[in-house]
PDB file of N, CA and C in Angstrom:
ATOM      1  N   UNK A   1     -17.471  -6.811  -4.329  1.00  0.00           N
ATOM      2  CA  UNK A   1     -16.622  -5.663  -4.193  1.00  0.00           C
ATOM      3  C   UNK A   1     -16.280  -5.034  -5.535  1.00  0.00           C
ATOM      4  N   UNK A   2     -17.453  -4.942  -6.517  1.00  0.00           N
ATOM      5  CA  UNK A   2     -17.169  -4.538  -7.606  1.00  0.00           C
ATOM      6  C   UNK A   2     -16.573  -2.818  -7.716  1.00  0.00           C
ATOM      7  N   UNK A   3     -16.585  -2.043  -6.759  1.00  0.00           N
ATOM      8  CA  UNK A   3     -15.929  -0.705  -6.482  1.00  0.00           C
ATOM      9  C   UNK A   3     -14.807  -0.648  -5.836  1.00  0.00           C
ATOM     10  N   UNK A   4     -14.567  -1.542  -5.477  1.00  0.00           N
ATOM     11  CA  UNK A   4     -12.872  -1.637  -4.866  1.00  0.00           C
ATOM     12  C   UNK A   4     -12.369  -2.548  -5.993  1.00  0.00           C
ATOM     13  N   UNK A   5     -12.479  -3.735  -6.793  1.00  0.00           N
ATOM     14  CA  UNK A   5     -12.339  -4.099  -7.869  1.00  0.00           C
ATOM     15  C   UNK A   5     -11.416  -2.938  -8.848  1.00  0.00           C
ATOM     16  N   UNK A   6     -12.507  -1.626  -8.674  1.00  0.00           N
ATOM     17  CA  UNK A   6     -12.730  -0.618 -10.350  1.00  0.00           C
ATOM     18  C   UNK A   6     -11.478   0.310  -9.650  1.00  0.00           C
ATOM     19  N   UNK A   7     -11.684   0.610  -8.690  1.00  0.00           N
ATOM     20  CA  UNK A   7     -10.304   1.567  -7.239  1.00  0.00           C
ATOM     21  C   UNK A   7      -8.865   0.875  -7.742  1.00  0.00           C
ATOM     22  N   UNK A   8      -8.775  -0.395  -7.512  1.00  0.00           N
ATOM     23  CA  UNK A   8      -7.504  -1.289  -7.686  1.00  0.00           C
ATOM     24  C   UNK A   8      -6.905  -1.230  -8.637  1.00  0.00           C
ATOM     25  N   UNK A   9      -7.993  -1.620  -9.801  1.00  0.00           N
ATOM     26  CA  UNK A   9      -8.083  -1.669 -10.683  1.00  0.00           C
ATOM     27  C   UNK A   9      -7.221  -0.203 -11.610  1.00  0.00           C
ATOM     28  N   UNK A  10      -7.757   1.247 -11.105  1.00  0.00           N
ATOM     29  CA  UNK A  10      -6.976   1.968 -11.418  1.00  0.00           C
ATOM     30  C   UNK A  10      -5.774   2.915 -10.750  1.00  0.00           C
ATOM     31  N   UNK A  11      -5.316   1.985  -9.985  1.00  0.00           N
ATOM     32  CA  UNK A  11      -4.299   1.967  -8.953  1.00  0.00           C
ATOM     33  C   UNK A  11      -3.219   1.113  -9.989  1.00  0.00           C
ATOM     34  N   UNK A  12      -3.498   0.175 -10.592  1.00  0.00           N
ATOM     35  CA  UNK A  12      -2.493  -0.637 -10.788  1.00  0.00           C
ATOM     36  C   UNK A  12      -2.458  -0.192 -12.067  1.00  0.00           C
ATOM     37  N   UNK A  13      -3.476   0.555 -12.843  1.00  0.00           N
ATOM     38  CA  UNK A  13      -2.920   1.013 -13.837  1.00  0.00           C
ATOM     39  C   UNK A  13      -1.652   2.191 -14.091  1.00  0.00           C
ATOM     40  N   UNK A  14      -1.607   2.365 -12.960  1.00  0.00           N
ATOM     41  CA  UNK A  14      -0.188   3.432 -13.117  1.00  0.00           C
ATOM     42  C   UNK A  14       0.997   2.737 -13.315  1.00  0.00           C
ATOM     43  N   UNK A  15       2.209   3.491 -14.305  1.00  0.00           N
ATOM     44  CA  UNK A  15       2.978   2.841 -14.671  1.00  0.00           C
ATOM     45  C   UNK A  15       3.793   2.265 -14.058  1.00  0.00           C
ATOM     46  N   UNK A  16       4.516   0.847 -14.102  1.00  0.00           N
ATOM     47  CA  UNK A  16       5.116   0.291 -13.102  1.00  0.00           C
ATOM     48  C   UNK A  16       4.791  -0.623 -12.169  1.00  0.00           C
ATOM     49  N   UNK A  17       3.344  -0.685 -11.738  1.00  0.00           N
ATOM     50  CA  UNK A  17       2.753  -0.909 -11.067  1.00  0.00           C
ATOM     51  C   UNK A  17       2.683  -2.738 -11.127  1.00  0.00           C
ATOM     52  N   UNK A  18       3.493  -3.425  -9.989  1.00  0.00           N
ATOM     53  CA  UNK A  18       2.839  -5.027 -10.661  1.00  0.00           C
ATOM     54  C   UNK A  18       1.949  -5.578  -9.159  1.00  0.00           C
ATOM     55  N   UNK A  19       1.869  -4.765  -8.289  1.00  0.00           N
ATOM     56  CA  UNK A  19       0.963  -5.283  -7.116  1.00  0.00           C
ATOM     57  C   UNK A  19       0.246  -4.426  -6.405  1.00  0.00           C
ATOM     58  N   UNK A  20      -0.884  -4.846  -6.291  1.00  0.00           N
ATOM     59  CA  UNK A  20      -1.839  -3.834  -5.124  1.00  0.00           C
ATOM     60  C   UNK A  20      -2.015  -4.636  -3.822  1.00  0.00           C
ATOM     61  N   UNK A  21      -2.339  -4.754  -2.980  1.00  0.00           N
ATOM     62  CA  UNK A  21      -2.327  -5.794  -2.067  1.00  0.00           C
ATOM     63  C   UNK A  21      -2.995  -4.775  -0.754  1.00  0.00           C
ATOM     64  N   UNK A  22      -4.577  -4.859  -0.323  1.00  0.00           N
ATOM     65  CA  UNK A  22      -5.509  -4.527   0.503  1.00  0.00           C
ATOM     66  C   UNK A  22      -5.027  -5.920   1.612  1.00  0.00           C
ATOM     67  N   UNK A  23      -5.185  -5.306   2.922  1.00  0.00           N
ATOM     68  CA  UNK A  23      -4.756  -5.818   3.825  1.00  0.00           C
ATOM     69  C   UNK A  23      -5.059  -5.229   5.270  1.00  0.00           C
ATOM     70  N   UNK A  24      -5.904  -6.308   6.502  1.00  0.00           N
ATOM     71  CA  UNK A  24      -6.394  -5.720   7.674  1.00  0.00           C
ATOM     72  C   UNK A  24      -4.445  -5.524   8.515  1.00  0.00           C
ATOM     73  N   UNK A  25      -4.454  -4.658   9.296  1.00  0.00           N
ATOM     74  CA  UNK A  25      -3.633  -4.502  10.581  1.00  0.00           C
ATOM     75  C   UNK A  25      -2.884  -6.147  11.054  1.00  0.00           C
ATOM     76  N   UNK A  26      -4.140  -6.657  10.790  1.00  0.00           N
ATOM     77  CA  UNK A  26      -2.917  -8.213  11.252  1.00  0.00           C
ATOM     78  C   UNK A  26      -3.263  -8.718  10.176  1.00  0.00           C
ATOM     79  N   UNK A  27      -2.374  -8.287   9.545  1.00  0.00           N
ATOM     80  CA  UNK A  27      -1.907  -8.760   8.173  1.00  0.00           C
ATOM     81  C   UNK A  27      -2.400  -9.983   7.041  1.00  0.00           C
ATOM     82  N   UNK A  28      -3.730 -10.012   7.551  1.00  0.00           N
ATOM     83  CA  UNK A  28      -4.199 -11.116   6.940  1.00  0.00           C
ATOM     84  C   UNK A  28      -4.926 -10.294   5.491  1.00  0.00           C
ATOM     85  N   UNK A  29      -4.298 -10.940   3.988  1.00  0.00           N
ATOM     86  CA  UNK A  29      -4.709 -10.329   2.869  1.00  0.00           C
ATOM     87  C   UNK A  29      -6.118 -10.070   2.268  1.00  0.00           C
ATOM     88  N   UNK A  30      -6.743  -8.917   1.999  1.00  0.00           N
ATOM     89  CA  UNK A  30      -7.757  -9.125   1.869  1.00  0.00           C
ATOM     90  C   UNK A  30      -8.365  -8.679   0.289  1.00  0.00           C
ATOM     91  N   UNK A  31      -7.671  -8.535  -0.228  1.00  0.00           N
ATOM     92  CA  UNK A  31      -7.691  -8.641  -1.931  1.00  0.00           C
ATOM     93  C   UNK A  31      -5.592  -8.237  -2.052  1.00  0.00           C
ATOM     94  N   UNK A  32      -5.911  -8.751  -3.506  1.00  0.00           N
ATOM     95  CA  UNK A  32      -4.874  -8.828  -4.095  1.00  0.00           C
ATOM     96  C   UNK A  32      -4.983  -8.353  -5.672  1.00  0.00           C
ATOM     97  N   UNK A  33      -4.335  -7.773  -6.459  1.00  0.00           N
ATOM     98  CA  UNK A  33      -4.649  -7.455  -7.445  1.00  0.00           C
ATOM     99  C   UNK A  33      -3.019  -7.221  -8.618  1.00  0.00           C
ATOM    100  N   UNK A  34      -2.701  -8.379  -9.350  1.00  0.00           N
ATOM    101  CA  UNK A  34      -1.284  -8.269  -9.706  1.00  0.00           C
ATOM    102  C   UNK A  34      -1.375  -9.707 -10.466  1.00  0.00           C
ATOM    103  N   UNK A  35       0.427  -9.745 -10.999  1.00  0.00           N
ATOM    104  CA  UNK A  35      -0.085 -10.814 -11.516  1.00  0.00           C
ATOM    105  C   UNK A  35       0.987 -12.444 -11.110  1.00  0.00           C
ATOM    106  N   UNK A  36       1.040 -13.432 -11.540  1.00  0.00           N
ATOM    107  CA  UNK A  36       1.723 -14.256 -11.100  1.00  0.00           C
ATOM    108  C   UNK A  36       3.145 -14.068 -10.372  1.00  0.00           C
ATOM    109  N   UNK A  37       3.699 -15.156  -9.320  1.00  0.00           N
ATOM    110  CA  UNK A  37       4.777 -14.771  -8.898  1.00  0.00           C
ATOM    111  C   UNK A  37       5.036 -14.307  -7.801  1.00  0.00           C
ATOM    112  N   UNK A  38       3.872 -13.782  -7.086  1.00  0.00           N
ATOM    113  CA  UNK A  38       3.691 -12.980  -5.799  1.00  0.00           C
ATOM    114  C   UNK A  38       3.210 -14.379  -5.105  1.00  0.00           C
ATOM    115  N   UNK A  39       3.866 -14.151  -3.910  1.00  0.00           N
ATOM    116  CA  UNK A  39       3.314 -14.682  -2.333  1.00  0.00           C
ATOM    117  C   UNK A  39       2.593 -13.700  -1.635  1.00  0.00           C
ATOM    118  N   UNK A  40       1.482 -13.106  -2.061  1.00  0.00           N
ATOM    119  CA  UNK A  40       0.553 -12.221  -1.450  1.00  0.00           C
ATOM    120  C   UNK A  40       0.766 -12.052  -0.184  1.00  0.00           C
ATOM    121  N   UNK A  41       0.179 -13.213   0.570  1.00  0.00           N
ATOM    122  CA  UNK A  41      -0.114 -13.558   2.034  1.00  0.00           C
ATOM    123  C   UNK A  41       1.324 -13.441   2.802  1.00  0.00           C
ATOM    124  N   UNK A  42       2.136 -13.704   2.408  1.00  0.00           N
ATOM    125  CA  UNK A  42       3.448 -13.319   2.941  1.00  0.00           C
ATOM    126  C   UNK A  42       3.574 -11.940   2.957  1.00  0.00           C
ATOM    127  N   UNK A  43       3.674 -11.132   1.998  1.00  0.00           N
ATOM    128  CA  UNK A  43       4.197  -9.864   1.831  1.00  0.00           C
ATOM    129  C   UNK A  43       3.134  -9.403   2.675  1.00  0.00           C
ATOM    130  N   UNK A  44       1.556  -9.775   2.547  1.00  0.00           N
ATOM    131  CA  UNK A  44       0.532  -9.168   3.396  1.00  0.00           C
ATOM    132  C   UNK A  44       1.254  -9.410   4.595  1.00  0.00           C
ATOM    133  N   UNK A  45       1.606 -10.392   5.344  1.00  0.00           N
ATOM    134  CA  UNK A  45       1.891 -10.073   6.820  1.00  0.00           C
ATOM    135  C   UNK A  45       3.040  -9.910   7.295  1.00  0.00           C
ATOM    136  N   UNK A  46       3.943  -9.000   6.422  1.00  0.00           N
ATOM    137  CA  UNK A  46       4.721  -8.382   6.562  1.00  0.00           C
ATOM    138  C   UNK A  46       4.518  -6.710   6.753  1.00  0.00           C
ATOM    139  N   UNK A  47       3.475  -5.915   6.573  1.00  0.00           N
ATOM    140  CA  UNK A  47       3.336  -5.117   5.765  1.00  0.00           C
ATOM    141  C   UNK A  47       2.744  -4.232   7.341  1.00  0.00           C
ATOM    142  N   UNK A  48       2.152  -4.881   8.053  1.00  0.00           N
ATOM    143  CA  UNK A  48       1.492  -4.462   9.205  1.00  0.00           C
ATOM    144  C   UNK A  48       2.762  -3.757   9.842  1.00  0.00           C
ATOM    145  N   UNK A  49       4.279  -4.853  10.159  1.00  0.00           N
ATOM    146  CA  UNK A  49       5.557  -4.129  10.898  1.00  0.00           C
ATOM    147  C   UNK A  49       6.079  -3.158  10.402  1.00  0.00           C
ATOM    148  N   UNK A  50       6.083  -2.864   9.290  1.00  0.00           N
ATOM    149  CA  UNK A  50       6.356  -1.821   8.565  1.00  0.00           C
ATOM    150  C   UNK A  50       5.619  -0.234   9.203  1.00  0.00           C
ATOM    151  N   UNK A  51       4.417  -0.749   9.043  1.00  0.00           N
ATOM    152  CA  UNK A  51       3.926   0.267   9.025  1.00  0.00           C
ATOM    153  C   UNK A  51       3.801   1.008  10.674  1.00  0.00           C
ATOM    154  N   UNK A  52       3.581  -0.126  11.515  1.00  0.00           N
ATOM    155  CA  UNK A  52       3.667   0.461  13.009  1.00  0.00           C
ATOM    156  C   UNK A  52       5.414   0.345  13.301  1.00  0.00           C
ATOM    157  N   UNK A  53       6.254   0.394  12.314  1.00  0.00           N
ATOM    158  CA  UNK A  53       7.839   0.592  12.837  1.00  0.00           C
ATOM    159  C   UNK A  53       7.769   2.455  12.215  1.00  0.00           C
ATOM    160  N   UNK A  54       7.028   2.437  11.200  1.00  0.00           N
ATOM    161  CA  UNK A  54       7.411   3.864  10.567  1.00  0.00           C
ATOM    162  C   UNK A  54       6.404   4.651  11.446  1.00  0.00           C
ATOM    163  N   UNK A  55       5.186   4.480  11.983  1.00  0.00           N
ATOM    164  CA  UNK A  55       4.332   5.449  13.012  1.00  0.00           C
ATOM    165  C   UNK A  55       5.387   5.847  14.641  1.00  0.00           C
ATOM    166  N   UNK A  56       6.333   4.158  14.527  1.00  0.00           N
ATOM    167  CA  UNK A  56       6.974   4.483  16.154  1.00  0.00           C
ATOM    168  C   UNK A  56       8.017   5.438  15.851  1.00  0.00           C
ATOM    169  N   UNK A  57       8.293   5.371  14.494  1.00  0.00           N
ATOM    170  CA  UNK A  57       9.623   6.630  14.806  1.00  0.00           C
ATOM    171  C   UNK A  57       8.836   7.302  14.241  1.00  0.00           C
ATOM    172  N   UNK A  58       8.035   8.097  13.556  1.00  0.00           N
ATOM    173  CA  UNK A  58       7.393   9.270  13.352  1.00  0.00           C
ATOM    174  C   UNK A  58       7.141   9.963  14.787  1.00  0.00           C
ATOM    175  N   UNK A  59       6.225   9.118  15.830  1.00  0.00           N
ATOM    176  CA  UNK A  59       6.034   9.632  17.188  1.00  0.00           C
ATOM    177  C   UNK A  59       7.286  10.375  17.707  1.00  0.00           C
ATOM    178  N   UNK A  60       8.616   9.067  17.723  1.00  0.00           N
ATOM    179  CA  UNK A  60       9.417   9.644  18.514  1.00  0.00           C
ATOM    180  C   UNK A  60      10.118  10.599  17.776  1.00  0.00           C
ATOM    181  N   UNK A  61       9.467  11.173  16.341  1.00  0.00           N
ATOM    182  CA  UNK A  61      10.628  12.349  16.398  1.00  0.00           C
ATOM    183  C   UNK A  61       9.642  13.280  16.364  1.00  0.00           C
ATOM    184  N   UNK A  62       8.515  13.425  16.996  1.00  0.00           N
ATOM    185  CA  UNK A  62       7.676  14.121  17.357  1.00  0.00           C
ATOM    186  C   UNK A  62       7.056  14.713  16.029  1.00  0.00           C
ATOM    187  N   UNK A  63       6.802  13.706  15.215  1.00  0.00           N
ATOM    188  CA  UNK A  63       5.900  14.245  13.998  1.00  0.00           C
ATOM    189  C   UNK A  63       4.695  13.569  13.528  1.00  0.00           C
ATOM    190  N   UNK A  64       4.061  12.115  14.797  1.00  0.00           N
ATOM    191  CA  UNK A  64       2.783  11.789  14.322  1.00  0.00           C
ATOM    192  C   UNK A  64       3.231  10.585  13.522  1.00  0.00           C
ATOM    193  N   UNK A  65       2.050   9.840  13.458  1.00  0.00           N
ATOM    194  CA  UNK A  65       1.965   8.999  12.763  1.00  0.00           C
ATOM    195  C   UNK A  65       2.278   8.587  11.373  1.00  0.00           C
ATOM    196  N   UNK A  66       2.492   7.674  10.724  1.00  0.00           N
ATOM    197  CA  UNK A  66       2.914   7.701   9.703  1.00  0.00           C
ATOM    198  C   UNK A  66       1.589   7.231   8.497  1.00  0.00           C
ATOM    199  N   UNK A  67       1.540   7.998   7.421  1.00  0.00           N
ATOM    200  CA  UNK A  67       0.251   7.720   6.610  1.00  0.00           C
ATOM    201  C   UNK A  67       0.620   7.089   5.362  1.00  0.00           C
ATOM    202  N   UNK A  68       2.044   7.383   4.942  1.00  0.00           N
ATOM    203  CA  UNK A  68       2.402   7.020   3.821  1.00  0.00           C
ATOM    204  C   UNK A  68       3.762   6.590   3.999  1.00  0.00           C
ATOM    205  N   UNK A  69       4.248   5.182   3.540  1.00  0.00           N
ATOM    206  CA  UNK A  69       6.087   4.469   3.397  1.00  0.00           C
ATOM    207  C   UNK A  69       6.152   4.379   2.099  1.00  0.00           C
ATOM    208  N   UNK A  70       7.491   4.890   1.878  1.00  0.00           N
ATOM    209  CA  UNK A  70       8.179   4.412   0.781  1.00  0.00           C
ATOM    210  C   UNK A  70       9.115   3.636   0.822  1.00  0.00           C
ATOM    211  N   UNK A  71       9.227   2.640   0.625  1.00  0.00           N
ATOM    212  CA  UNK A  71      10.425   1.759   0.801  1.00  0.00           C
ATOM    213  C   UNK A  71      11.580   1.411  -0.822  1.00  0.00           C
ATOM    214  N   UNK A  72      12.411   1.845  -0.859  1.00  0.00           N
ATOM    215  CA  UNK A  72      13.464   1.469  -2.140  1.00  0.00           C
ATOM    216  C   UNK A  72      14.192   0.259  -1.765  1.00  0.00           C
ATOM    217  N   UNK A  73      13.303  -0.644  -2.536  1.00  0.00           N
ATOM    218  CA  UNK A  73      14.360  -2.109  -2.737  1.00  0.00           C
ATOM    219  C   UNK A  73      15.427  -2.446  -3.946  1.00  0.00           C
ATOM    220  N   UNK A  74      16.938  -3.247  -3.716  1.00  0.00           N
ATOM    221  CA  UNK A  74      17.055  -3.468  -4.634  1.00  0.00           C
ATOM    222  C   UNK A  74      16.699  -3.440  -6.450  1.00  0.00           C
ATOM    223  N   UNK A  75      15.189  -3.829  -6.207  1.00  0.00           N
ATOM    224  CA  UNK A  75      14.945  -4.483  -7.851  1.00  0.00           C
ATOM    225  C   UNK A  75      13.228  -3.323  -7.673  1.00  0.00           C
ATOM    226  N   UNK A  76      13.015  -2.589  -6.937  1.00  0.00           N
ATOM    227  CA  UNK A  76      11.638  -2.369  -6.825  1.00  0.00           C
ATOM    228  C   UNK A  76      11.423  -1.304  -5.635  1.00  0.00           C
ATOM    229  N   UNK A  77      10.209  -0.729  -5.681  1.00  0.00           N
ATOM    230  CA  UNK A  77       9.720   0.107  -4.606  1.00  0.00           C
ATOM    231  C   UNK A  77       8.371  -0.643  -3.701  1.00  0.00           C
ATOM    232  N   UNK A  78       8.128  -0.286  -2.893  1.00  0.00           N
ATOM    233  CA  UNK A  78       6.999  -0.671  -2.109  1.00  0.00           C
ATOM    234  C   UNK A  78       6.568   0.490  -1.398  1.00  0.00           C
ATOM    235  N   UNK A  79       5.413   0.680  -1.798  1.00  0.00           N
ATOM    236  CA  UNK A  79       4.509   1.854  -0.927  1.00  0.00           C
ATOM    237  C   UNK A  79       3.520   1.131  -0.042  1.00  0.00           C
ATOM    238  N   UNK A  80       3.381   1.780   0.931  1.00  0.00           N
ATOM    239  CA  UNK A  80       2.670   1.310   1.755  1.00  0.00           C
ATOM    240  C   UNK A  80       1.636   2.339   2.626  1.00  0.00           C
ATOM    241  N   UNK A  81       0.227   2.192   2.637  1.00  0.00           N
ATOM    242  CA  UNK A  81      -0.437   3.364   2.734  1.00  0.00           C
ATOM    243  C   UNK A  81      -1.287   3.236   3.443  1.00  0.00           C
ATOM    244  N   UNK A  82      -1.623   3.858   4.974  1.00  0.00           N
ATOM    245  CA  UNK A  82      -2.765   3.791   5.834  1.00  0.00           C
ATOM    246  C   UNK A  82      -3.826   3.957   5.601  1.00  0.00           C
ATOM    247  N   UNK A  83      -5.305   3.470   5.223  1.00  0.00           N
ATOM    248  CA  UNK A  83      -6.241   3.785   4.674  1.00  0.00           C
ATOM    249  C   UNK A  83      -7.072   4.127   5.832  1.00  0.00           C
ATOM    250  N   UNK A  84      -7.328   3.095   6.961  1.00  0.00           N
ATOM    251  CA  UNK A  84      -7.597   3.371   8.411  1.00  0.00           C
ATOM    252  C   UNK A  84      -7.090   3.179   9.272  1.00  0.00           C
ATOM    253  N   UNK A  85      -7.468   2.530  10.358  1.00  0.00           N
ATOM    254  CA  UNK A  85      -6.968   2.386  11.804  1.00  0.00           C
ATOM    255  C   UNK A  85      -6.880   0.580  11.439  1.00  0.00           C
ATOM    256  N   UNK A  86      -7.957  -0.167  10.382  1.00  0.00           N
ATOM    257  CA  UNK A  86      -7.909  -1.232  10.329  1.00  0.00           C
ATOM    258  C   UNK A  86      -7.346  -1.889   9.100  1.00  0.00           C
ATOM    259  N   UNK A  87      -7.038  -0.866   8.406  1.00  0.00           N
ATOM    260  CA  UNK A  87      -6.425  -1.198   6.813  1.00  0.00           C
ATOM    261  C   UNK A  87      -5.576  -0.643   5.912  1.00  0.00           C
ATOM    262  N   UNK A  88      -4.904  -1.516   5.858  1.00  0.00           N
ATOM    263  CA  UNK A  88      -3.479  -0.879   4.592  1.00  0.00           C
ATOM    264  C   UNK A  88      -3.734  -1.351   3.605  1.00  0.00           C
ATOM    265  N   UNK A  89      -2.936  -0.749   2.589  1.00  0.00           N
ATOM    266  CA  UNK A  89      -2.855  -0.707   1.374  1.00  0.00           C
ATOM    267  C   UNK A  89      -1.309  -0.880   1.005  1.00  0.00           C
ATOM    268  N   UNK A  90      -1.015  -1.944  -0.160  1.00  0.00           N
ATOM    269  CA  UNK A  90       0.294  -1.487  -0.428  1.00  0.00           C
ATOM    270  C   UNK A  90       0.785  -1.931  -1.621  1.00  0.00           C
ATOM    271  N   UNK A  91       1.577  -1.630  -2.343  1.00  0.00           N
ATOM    272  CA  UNK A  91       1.675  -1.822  -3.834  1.00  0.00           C
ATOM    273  C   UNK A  91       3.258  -1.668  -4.080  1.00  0.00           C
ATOM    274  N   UNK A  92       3.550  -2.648  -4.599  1.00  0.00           N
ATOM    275  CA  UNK A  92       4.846  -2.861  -5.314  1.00  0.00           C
ATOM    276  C   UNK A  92       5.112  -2.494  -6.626  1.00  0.00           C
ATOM    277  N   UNK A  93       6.156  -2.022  -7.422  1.00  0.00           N
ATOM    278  CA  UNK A  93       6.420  -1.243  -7.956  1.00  0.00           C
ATOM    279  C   UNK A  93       7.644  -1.507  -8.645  1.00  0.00           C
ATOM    280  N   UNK A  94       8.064  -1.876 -10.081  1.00  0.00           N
ATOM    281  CA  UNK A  94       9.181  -1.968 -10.618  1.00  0.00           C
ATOM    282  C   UNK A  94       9.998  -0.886 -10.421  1.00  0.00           C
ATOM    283  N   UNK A  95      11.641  -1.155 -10.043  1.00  0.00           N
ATOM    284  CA  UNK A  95      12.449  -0.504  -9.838  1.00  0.00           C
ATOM    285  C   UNK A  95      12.894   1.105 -10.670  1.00  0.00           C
ATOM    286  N   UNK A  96      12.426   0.692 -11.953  1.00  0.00           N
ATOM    287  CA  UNK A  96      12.555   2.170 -12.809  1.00  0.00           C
ATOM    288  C   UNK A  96      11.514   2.844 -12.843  1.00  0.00           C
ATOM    289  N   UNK A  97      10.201   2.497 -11.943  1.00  0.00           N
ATOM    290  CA  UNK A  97       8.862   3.251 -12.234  1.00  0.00           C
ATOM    291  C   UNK A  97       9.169   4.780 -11.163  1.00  0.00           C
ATOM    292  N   UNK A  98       8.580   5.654 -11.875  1.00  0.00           N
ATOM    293  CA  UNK A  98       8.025   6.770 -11.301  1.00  0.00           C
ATOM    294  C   UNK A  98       6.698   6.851 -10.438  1.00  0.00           C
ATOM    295  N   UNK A  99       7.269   7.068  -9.189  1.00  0.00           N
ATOM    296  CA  UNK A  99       5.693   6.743  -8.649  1.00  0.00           C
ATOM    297  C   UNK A  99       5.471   8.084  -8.108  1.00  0.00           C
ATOM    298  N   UNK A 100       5.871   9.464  -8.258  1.00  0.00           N
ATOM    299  CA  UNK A 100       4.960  10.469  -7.536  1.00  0.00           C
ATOM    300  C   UNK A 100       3.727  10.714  -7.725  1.00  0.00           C
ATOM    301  N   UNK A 101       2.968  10.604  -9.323  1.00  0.00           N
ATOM    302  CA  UNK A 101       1.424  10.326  -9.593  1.00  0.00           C
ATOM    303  C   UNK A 101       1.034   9.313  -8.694  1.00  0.00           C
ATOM    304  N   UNK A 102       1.476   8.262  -8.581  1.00  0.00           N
ATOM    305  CA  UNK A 102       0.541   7.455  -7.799  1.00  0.00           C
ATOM    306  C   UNK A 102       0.467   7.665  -5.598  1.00  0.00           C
ATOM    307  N   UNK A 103       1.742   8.446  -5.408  1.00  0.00           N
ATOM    308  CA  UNK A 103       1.718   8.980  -4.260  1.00  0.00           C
ATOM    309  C   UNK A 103       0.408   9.954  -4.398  1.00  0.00           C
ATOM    310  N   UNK A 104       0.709  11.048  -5.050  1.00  0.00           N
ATOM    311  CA  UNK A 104      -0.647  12.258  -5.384  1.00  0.00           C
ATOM    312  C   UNK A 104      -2.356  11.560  -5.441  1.00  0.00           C
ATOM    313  N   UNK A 105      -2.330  10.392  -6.307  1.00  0.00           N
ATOM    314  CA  UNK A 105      -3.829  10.090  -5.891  1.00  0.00           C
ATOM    315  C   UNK A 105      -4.112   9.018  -5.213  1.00  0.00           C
ATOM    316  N   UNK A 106      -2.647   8.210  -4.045  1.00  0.00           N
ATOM    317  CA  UNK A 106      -3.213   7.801  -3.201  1.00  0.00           C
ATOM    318  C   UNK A 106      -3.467   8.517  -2.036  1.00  0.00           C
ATOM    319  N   UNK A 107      -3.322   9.874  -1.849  1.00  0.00           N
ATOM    320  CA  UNK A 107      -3.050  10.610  -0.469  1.00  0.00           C
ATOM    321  C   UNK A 107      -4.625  11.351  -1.239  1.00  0.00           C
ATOM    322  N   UNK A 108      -5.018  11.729  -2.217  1.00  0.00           N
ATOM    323  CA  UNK A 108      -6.280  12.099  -2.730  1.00  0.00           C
ATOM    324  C   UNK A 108      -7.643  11.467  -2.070  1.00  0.00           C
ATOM    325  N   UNK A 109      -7.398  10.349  -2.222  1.00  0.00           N
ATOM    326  CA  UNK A 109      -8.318   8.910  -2.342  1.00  0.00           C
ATOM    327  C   UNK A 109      -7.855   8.064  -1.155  1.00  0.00           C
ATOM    328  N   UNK A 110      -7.533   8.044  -0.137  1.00  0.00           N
ATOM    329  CA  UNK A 110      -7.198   7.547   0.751  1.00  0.00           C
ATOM    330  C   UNK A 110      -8.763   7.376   1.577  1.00  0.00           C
ATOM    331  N   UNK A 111      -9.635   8.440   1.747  1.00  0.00           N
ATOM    332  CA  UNK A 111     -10.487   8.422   2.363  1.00  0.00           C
ATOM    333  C   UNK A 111     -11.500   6.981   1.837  1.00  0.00           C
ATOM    334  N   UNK A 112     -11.599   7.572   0.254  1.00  0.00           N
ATOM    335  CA  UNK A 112     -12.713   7.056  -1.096  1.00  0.00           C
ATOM    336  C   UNK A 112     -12.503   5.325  -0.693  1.00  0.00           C
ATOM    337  N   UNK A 113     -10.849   4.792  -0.921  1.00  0.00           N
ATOM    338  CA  UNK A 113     -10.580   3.703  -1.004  1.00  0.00           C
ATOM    339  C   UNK A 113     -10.935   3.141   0.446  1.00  0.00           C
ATOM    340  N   UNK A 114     -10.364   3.770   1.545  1.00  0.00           N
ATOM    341  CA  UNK A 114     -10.974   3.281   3.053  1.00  0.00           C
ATOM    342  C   UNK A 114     -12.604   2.835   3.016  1.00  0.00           C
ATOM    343  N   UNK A 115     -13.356   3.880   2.325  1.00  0.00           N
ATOM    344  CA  UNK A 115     -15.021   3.269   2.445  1.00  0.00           C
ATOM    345  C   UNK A 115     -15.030   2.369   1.283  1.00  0.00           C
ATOM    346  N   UNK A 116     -14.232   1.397   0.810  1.00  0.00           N
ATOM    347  CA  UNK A 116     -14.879   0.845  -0.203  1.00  0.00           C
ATOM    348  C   UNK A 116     -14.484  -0.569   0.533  1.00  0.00           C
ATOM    349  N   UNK A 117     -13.733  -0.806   1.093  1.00  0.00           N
ATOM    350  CA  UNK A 117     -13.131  -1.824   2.436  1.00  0.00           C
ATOM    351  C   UNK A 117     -14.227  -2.734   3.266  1.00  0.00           C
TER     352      UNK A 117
END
C-alpha cells in the first residue's frame, strides 16, 4: 500500500495532526499512521457509531447523510470522514491545531483516498 502509505502520509503532515486511522464500517482498523500512545483498535471501533449517529440525525433533519464529523474534545479534535459506503477515515488532532486546511483537502481527495483502500 505504498500510495495510501504517501496519502497518510501527507494527511498527517498537517499541523497538529498526531493520528490518521483508515478503518472498514465495522470498525476493524485497517492502517494506522501516528505515533505512540494510541489504542488504535479501540478508537477504530468506536468510530463506525459516530459516524452512523451523525448520518441518523442528518436524515432526520432532512439533510442527508453525513460525509464529514467534527468532534471538539477536551484536550483535542477528531475528524471523522466517509471515504465510502465501506470506509472511514479519521484523524485526531491536538487541541490548539487549526484544522480547516485539512477539512479543504480531505473533502478534495475523498474520492483519490477511497481508491487507494
Amino acid at each position: 500500500m505504498p500510495a495510501l502509505e504517501t496519502a497518510l502520509a501527507s494527511l498527517a503532515a498537517h499541523p497538529g495532526v498526531e493520528h490518521v486511522l483508515v478503518l472498514g464500517r465495522d470498525g476493524l482498523l485497517i492502517t494506522h499512521t501516528g505515533g505512540p500512545g494510541l489504542d488504535a483498535e479501540t478508537v477504530s471501533a468506536m468510530v463506525p457509531g459516530i459516524a452512523g449517529a451523525a448520518s441518523s440525525l442528518g436524515r432526520a433533519a432532512g439533510q442527508g447523510d453525513a460525509s464529514t464529523i467534527v468532534i471538539r474534545l477536551d484536550d483535542g479534535v477528531a475528524l471523522v470522514s466517509v471515504l465510502s459506503a465501506e470506509v472511514l477515515l479519521a484523524v485526531l488532532l491536538r487541541g490548539d491545531a487549526g484544522f480547516a486546511p485539512l477539512l479543504r483537502e480531505l473533502s478534495r481527495r475523498r474520492g483519490e483516498l477511497a481508491g487507494l483502500v
